[in-house]
Protein backbone atom coordinates (compact mmCIF):
# COMPACT_ATOMS: atom_id res chain seq x y z
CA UNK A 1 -51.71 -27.08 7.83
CA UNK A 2 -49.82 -30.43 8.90
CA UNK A 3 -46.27 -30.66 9.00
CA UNK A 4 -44.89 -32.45 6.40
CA UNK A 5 -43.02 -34.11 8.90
CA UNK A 6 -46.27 -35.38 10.78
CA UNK A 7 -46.04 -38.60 8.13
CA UNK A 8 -43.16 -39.59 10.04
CA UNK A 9 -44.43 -40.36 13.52
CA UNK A 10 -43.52 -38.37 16.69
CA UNK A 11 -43.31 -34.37 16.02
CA UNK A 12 -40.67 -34.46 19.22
CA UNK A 13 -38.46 -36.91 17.05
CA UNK A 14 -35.29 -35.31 17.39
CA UNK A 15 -34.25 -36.32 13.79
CA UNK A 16 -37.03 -35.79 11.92
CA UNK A 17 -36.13 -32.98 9.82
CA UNK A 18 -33.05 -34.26 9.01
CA UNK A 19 -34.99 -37.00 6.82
CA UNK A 20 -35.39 -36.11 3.28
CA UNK A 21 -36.47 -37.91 0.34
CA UNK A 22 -34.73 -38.83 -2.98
CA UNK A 23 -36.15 -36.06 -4.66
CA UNK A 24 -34.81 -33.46 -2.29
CA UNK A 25 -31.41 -35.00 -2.15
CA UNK A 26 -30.82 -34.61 -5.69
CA UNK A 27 -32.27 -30.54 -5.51
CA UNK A 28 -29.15 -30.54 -2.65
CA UNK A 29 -26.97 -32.33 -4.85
CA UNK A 30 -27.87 -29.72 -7.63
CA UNK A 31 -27.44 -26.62 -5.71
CA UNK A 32 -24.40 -27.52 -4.27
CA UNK A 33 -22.57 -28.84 -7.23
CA UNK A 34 -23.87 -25.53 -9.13
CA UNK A 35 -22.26 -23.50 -6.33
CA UNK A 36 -19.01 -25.24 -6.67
CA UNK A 37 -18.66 -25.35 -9.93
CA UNK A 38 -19.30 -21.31 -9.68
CA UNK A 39 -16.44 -20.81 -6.99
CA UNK A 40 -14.27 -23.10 -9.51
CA UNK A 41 -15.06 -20.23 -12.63
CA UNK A 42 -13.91 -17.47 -9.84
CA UNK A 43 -11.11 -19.45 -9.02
CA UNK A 44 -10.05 -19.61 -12.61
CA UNK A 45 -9.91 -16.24 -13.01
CA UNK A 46 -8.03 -15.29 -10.30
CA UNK A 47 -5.38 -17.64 -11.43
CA UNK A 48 -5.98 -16.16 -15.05
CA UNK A 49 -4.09 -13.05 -13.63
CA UNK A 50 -1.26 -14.92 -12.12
CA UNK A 51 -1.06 -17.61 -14.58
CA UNK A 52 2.51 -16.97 -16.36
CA UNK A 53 3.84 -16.72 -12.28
CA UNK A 54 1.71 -19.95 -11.42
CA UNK A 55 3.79 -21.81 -14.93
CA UNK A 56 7.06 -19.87 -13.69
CA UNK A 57 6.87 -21.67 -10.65
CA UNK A 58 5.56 -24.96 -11.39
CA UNK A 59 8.26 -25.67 -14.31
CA UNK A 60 10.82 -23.96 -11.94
CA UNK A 61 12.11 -27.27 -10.19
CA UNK A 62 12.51 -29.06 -13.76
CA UNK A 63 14.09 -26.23 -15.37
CA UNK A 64 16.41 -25.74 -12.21
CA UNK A 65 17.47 -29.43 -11.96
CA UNK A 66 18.07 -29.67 -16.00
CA UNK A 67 20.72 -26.38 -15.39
CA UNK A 68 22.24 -28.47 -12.57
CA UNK A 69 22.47 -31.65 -14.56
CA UNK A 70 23.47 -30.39 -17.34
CA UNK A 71 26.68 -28.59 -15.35
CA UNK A 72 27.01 -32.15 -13.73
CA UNK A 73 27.88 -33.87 -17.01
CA UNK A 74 30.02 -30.93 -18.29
CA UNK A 75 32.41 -31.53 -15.34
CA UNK A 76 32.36 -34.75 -15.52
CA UNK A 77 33.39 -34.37 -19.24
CA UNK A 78 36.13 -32.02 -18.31
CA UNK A 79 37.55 -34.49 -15.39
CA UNK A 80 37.31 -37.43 -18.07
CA UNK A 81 39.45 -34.77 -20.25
CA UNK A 82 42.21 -34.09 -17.41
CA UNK A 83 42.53 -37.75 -16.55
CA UNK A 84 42.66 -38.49 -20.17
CA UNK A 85 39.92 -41.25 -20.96
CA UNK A 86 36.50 -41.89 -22.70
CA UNK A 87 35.49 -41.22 -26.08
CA UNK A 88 35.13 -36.91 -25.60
CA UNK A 89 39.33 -37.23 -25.03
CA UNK A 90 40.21 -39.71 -28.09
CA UNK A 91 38.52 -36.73 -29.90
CA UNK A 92 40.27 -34.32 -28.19
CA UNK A 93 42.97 -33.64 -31.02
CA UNK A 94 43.62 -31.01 -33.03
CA UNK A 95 41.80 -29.79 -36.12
CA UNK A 96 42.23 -29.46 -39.26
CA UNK A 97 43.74 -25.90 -41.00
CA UNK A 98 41.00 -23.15 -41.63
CA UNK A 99 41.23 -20.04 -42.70
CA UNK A 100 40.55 -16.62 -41.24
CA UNK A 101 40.30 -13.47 -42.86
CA UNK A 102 41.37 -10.85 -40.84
CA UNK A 103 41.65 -7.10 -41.83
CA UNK A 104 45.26 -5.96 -42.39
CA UNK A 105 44.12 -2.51 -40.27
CA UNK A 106 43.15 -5.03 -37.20
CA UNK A 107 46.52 -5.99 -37.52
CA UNK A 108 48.64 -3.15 -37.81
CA UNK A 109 46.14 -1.69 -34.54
CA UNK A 110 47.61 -4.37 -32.67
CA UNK A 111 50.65 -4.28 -33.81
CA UNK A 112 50.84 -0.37 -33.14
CA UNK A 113 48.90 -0.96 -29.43
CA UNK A 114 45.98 0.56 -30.78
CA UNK A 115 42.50 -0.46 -29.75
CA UNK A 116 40.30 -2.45 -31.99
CA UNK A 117 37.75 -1.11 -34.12
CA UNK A 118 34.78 -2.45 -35.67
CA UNK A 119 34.68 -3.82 -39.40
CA UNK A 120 32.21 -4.86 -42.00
CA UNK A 121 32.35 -6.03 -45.55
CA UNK A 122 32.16 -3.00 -48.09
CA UNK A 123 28.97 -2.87 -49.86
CA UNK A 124 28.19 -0.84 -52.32
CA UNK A 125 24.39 -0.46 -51.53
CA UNK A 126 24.77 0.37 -48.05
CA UNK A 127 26.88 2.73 -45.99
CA UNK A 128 28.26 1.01 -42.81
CA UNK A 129 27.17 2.27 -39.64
CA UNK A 130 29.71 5.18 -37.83
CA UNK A 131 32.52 4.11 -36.06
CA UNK A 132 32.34 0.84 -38.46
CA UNK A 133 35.40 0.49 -40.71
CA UNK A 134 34.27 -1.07 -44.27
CA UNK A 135 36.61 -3.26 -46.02
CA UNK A 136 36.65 -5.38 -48.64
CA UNK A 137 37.89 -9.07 -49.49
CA UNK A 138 42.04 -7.44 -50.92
CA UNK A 139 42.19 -6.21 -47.39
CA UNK A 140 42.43 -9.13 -45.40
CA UNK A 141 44.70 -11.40 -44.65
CA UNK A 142 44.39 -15.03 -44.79
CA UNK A 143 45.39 -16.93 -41.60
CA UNK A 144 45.19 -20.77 -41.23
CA UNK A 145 44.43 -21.36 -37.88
CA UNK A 146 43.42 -25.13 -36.44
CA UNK A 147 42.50 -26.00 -32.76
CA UNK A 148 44.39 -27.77 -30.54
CA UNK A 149 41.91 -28.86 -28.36
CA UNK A 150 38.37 -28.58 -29.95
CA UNK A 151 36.82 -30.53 -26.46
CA UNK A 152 38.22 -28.12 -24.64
CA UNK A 153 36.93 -25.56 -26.05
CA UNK A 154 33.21 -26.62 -26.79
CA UNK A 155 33.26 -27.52 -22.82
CA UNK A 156 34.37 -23.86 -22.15
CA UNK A 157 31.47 -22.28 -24.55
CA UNK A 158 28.95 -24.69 -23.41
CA UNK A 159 27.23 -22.98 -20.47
CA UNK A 160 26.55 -19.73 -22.82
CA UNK A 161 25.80 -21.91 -25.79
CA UNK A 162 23.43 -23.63 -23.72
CA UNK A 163 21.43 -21.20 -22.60
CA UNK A 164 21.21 -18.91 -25.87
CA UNK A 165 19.82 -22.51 -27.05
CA UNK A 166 17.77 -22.61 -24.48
CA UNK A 167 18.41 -26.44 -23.29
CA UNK A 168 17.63 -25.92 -19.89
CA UNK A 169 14.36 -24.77 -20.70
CA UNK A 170 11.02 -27.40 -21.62
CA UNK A 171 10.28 -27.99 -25.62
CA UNK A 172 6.83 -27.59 -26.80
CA UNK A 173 6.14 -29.09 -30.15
CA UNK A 174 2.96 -27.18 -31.67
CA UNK A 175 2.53 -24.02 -31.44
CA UNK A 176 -1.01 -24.23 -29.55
CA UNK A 177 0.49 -26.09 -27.10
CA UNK A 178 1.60 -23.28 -24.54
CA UNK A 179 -1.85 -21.89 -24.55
CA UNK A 180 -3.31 -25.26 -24.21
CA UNK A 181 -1.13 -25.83 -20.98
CA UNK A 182 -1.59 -22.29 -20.14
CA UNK A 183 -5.65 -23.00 -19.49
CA UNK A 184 -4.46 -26.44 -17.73
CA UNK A 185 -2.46 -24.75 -15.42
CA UNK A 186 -5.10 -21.97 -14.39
CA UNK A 187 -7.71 -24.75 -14.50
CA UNK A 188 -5.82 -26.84 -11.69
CA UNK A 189 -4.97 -23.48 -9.73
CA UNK A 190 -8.40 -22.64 -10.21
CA UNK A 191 -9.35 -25.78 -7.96
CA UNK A 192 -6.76 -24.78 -5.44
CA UNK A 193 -7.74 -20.81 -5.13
CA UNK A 194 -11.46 -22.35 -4.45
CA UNK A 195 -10.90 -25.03 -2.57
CA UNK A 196 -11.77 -23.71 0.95
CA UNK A 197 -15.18 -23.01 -1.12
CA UNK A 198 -15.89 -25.93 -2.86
CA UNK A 199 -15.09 -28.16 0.56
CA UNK A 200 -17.62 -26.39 1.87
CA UNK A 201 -19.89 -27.05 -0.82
CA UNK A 202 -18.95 -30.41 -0.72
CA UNK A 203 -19.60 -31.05 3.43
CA UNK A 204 -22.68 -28.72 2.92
CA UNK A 205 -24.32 -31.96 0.87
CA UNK A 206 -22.84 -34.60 2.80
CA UNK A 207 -24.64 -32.79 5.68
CA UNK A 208 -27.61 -32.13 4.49
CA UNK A 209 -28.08 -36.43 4.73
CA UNK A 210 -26.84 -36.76 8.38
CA UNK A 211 -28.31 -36.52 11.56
CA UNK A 212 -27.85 -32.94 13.95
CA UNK A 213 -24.98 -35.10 16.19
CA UNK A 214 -22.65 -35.69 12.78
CA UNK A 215 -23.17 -32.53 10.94
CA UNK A 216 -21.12 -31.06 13.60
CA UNK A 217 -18.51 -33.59 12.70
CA UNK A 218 -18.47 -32.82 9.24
CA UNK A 219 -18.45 -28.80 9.72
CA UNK A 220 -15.80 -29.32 12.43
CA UNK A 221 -13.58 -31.12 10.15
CA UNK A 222 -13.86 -28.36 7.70
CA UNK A 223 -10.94 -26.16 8.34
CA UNK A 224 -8.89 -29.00 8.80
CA UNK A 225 -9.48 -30.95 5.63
CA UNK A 226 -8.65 -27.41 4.16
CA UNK A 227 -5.15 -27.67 5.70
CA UNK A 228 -4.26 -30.76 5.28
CA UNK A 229 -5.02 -30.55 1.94
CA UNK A 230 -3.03 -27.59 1.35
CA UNK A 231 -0.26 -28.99 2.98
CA UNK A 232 -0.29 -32.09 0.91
CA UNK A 233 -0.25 -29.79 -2.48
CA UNK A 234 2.51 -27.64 -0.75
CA UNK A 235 4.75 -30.60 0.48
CA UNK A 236 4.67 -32.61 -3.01
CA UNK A 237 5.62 -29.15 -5.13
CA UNK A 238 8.27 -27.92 -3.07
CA UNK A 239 9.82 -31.30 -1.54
CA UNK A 240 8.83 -34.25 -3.39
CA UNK A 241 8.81 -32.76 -6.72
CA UNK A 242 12.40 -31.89 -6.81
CA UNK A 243 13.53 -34.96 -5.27
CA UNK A 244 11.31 -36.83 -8.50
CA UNK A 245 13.25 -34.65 -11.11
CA UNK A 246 16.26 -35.94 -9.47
CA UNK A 247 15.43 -39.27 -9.41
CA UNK A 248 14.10 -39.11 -12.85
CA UNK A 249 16.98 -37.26 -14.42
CA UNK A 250 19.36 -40.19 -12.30
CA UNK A 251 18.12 -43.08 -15.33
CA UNK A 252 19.39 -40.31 -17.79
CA UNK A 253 23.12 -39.87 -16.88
CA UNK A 254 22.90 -43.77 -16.18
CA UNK A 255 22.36 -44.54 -19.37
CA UNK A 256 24.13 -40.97 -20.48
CA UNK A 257 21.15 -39.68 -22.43
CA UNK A 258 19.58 -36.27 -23.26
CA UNK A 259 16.73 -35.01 -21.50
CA UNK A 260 14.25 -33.20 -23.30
CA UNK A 261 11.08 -33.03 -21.50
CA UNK A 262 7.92 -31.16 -23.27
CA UNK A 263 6.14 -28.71 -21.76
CA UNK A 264 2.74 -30.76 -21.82
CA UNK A 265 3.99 -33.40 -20.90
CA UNK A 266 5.67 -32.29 -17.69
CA UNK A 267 2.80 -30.03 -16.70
CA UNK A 268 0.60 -32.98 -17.29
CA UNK A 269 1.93 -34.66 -14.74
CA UNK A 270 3.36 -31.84 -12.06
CA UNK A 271 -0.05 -30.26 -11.92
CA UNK A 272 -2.28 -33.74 -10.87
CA UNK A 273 0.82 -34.61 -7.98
CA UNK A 274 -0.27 -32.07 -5.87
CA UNK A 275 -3.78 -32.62 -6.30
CA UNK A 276 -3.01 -36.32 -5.13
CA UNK A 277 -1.27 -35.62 -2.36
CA UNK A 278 -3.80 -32.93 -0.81
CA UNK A 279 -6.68 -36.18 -1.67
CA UNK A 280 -4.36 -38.52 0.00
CA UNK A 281 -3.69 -36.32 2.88
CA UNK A 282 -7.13 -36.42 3.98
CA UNK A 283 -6.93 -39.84 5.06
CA UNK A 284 -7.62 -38.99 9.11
CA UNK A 285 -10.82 -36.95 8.26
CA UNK A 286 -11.95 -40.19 6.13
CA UNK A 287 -11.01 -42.47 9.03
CA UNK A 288 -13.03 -40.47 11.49
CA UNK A 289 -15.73 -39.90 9.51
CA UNK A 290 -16.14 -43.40 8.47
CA UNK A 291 -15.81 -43.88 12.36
CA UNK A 292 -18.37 -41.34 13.68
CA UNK A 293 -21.22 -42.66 10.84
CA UNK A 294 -21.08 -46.04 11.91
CA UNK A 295 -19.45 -47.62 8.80
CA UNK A 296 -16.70 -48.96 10.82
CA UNK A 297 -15.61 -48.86 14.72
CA UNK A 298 -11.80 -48.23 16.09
CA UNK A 299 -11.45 -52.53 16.55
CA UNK A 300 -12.21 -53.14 13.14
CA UNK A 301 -9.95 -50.32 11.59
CA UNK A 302 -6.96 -51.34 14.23
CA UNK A 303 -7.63 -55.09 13.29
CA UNK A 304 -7.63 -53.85 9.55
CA UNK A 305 -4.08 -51.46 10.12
CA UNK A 306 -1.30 -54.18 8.44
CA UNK A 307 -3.49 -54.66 5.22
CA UNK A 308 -4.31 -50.71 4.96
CA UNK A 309 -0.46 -49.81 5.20
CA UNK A 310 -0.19 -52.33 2.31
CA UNK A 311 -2.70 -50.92 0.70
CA UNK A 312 -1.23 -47.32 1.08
CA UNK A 313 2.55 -48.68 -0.25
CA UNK A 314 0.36 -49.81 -3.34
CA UNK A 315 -1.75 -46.99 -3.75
CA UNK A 316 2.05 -44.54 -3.92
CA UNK A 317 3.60 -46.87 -5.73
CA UNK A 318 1.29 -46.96 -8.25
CA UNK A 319 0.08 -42.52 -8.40
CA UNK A 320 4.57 -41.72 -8.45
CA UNK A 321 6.37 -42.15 -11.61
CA UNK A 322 9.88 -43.28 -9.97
CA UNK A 323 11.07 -46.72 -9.09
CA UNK A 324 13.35 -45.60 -6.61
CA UNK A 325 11.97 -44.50 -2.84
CA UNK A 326 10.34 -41.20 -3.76
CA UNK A 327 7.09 -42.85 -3.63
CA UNK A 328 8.10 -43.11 0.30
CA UNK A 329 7.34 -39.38 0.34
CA UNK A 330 3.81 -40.11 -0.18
CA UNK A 331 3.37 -43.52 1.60
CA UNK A 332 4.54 -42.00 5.38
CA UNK A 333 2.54 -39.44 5.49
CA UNK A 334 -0.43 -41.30 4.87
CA UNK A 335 0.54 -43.99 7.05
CA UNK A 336 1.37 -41.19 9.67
CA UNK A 337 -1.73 -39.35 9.17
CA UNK A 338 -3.47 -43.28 9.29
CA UNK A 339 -2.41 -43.53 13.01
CA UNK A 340 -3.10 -39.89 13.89
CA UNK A 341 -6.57 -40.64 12.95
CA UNK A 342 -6.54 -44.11 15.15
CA UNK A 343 -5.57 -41.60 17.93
CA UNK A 344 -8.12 -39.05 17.18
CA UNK A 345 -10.61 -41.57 16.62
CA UNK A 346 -9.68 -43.18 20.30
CA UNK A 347 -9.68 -39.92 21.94
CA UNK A 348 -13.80 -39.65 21.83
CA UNK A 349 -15.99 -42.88 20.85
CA UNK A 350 -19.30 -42.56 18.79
CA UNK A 351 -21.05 -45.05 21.71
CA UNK A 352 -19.71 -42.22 24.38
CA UNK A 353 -22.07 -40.08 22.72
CA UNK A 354 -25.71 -39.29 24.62
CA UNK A 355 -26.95 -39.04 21.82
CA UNK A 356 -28.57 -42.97 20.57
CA UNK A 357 -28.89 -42.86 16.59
CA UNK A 358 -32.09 -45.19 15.36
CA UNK A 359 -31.21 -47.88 12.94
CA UNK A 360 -31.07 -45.96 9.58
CA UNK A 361 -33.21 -48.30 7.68
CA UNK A 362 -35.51 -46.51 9.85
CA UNK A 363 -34.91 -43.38 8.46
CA UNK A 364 -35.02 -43.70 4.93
CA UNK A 365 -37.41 -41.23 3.12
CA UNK A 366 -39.70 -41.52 0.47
């Protein structure tokens, strides 16, 4: 039986069975995105059994900051107190009169230099617990009692207060919402978990259309797309994401306003950042790729390197939420990782090759 790669001239053509026809490249396509999206569901359920760590540590930096800010504008409440001025000490006067009932045995125990016990009010339908004294409203005393310095004291309750309230933590506003995030969060770590996988999937298409010379581009540029896409995710949750809160939480004590960020809403947004910057770090792969395939050559990219810095300031202006220079966390490393690739791409030039590629007009299948 003939070859069916006969139809395509010379059986010694050294890329003729890398030609393949529309029909086949959507079966790759198929099989490939199949596989991925299979690695994806295993993924998933790894991060299923890790997923209330996973939220733990991505609301972590918010939660963290919010303590910290919070503290920031207690103090500066209590040095606006000391040095008398702002609107927290022209309220800073006493109270008016109101009364405490306190049981006449509490007093004559301190009186006597006996240790306090417990009370309750007397009921008739319930005995009170032991070691609980009962008593009823003819055995207390009335005491008027007003505070002196009612800012005073709210600052020195406020840290306790605060947390039984549960202000540094995020708000949700439905109660679906937690599970909703919940899924979002295992979805995205899902993507991370498999992501070694699904590259692979991914460069397993891409080189299924190129010749023998580039696959070996594509396959050894694997482990490093990997990397540098892990590194991206790791840099923007554990650097840039803390320095964002900041920066974010800096328009709220300028304009002295309470945060109160929602859980969806926050997640929404720190779960995509990382996935940005792992893309975005992948910009020397891209740029040798593009290089190796023919698309462009080293000239044209150098000629090119003043508009795609510009492009690059855009692109992180426009993906971080802050008007301030966090987005320059973003923008150098691209524009580092844009030269490394210039320097990568100089090191070994696709005309140095021995191999000559045909014209790939030449090459198209049917």
């Amino acid at each position: 039986m003939a070859s069916p790669y006969d139809r395509f001239g010379d059986p010694d053509d050294y890329f003729a069975h890398t030609r393949m026809s529309f029909g086949d490249h959507l079966d790759e396509l198929r099989t490939h995105l199949l596989r991925a999206i299979g690695w994806l569901l295993c993924g998933m359920v790894v991060a299923f059994c890790f997923g209330g760590s996973l939220l733990a540590m991505i609301t972590n930096p918010i939660t963290k900051e919010l303590a910290i800010y919070r503290a920031e504008r207690v103090d500066r409440a209590r040095k606006d107190l000391e040095a008398n001025r702002g609107e927290l000490a022209r309220l800073n006067t006493r109270t008016n009169f109101i009364d405490l009932l306190v049981p006449k045995a509490a007093l004559e125990d301190a009186l006597a230099g006996r240790p306090a016990s417990e009370y309750a009010w007397k009921d008739d339908a319930a005995e009170p617990a032991p070691g609980v004294r009962a008593v009823s409203p003819s055995e207390t005393i009335t005491l008027p009692v007003s505070i002196s310095s009612p800012a005073v004291m709210g600052i020195e309750i406020n840290r306790p207060l605060s947390h039984l309230n549960g202000d540094d933590q995020l708000s949700t506003l439905s109660i679906q919402e937690p599970a909703i995030v919940y899924i979002k969060v295992c979805l995205v770590a899902g993507i991370i978990f498999a992501s070694p996988l699904i590259f692979w999937e991914i460069w397993g298409f891409v080189a299924s259309g190129l010749y023998p010379h580039e696959k070996q581009y594509v396959y050894g540029s694997l482990p490093f797309a990997i990397g540098l896409f892990l590194g991206g995710a790791l840099l923007c949750q554990f650097i840039v994401m803390p320095l964002t809160i900041k920066a974010l939480l800096s328009f709220n004590a300028w304009f002295d306003l309470k945060p109160d960020p929602r859980l969806n809403e926050w997640l929404s947004f720190a779960i995509i950042m990382p996935l940005i910057f792992g893309i975005s770090f992948q910009t020397p792969l891209v740029m040798i790729l593009i290089e190796r395939l023919g698309v462009l050559d080293l000239e044209s990219i150098r000629k090119q390197r003043g508009i795609v810095w510009f492009a690059m300031l855009l692109a992180a202006a426009l993906v971080t939420p802050t008007v301030d220079l966090t987005f320059l966390m973003l923008w150098l490393p691209m524009g580092l990782l844009f030269e490394l690739g210039l320097i990568l791409i100089g090191w070994r030039r696709r005309e140095d090759l021995d191999i000559e590629a045909p014209d790939r007009d030449e090459v198209v299948g049917v």
